[in-house]
N, C-alpha and C. Protein backbone atom coordinates (compact mmCIF):
# COMPACT_ATOMS: atom_id res chain seq x y z
N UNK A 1 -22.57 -0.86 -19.67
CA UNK A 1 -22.16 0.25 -18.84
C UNK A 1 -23.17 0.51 -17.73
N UNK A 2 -24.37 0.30 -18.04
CA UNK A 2 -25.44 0.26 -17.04
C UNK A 2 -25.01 -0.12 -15.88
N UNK A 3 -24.95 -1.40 -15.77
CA UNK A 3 -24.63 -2.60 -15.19
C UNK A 3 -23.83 -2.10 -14.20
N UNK A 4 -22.44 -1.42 -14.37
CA UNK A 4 -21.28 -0.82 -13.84
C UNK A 4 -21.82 0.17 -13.28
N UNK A 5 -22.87 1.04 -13.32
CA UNK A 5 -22.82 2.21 -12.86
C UNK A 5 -24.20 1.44 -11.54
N UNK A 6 -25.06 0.17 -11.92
CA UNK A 6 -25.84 -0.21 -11.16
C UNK A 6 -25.39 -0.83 -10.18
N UNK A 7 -24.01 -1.20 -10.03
CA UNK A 7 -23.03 -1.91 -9.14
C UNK A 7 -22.55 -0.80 -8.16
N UNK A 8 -22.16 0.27 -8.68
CA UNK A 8 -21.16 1.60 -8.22
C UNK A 8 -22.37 1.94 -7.00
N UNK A 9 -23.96 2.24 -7.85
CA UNK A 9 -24.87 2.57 -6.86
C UNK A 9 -25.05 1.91 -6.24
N UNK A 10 -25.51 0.38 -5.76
CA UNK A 10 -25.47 -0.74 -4.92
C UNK A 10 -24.79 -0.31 -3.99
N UNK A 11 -23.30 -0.54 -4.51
CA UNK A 11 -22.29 -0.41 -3.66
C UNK A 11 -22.07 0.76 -1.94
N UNK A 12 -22.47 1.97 -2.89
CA UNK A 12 -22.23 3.04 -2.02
C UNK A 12 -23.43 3.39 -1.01
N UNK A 13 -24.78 2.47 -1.83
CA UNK A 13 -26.09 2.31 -0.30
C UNK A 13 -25.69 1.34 0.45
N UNK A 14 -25.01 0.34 0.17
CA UNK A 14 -24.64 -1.06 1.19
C UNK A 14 -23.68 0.02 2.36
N UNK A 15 -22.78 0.69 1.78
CA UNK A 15 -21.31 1.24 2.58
C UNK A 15 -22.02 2.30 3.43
N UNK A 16 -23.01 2.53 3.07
CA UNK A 16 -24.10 3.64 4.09
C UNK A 16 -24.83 2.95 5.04
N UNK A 17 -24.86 2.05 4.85
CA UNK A 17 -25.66 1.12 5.89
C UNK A 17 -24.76 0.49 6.76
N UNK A 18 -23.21 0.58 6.45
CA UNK A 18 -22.46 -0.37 7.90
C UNK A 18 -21.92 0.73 9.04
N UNK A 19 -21.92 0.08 9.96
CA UNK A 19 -21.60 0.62 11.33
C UNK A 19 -19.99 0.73 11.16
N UNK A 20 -19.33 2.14 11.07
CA UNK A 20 -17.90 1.46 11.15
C UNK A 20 -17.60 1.55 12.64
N UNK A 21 -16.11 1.27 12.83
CA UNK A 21 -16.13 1.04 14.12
C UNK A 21 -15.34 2.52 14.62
N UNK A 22 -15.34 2.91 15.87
CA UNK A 22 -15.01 4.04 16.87
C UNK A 22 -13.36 3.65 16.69
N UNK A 23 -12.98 5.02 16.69
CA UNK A 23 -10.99 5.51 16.62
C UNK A 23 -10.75 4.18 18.10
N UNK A 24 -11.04 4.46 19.62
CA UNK A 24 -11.48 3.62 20.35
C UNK A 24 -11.33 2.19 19.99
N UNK A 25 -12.14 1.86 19.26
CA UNK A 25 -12.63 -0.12 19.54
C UNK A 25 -11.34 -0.15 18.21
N UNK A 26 -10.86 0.44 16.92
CA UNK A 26 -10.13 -0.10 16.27
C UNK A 26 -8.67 0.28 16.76
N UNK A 27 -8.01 0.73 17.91
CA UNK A 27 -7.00 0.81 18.62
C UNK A 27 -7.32 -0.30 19.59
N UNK A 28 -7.88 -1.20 20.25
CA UNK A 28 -8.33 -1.52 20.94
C UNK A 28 -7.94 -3.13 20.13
N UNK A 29 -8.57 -3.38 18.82
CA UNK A 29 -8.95 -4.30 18.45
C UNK A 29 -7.34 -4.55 17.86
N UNK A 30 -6.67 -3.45 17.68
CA UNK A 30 -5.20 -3.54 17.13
C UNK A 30 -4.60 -4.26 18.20
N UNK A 31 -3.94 -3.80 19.52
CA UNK A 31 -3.67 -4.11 20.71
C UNK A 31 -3.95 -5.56 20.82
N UNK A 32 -4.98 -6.27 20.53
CA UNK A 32 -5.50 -7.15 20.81
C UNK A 32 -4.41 -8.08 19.30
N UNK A 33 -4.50 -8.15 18.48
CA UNK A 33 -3.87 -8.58 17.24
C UNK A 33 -1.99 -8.99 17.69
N UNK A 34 -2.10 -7.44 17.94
CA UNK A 34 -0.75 -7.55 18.02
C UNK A 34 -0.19 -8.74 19.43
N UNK A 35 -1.42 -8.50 20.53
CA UNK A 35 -0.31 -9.21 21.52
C UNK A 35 -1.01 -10.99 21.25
N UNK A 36 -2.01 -10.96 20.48
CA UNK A 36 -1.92 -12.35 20.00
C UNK A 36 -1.03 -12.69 19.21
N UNK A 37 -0.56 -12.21 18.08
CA UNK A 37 0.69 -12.16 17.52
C UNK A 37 1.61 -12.55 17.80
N UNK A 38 1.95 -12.27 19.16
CA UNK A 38 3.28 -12.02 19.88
C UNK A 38 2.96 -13.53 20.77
N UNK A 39 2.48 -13.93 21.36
CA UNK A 39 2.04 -14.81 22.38
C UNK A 39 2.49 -16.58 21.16
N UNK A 40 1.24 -16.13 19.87
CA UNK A 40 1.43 -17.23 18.99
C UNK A 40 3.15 -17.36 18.72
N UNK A 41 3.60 -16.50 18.62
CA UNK A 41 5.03 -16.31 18.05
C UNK A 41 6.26 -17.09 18.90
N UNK A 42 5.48 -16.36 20.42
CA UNK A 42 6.51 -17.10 21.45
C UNK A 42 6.15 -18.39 21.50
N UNK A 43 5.15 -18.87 21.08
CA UNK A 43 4.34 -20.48 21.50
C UNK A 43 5.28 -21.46 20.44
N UNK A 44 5.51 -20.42 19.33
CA UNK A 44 5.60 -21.55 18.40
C UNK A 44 7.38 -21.70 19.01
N UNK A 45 8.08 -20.42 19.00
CA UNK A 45 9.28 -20.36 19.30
C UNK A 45 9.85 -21.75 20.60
N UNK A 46 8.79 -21.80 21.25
CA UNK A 46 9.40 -22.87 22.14
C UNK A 46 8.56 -24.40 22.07
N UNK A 47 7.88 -24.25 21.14
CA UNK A 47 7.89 -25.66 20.35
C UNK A 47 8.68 -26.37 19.69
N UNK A 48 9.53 -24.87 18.36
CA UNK A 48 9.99 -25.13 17.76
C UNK A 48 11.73 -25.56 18.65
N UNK A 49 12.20 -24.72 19.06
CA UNK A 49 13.00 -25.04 20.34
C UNK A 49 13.14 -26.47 20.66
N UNK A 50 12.50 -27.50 21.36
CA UNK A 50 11.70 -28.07 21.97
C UNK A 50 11.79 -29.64 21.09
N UNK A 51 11.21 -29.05 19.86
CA UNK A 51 11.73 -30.35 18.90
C UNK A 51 13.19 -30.48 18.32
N UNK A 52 13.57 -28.99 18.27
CA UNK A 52 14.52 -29.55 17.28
C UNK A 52 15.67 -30.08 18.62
N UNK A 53 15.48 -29.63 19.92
CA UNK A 53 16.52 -30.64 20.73
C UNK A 53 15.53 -31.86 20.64
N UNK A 54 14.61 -32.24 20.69
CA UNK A 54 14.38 -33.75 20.44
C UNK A 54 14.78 -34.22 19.74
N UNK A 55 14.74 -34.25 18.23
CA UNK A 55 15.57 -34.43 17.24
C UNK A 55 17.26 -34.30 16.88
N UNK A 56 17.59 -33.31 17.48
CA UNK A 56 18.67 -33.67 17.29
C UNK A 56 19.04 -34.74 18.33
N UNK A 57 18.81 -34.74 19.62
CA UNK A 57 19.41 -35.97 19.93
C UNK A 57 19.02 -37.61 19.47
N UNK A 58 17.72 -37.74 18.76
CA UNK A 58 17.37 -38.54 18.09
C UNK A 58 18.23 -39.25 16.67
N UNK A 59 18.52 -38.02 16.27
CA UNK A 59 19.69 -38.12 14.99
C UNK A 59 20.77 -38.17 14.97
N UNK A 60 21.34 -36.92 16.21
CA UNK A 60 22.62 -37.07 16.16
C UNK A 60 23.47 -37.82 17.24
């Protein structure tokens, strides 16, 4: 039980020591996610596009 309660304390001096980040930089860093998201999404969309008319005229 020691052990558990020597972990719990660890724990909560490590979580005192990080920088979190500003309302700011994690709206910011969202924005950023999302329109990579969106960009990868369209990339793949006209790859995927792209082959499957290669293929089908390959096959069919």
């Amino acid at each position: 039980m020691q052990k558990v309660f020597g972990f719990i304390r660890e724990a909560r001096a490590e979580l005192k020591k990080v920088t979190w980040p500003g309302k700011q930089q994690v709206w910011y860093s969202t924005l950023v996610v999302i329109f990579v998201t969106l960009l990868v999404a369209v990339y793949l969309g006209i790859v995927d596009m792209a082959l499957t008319g290669v293929f089908s005229r390959v096959i069919g």
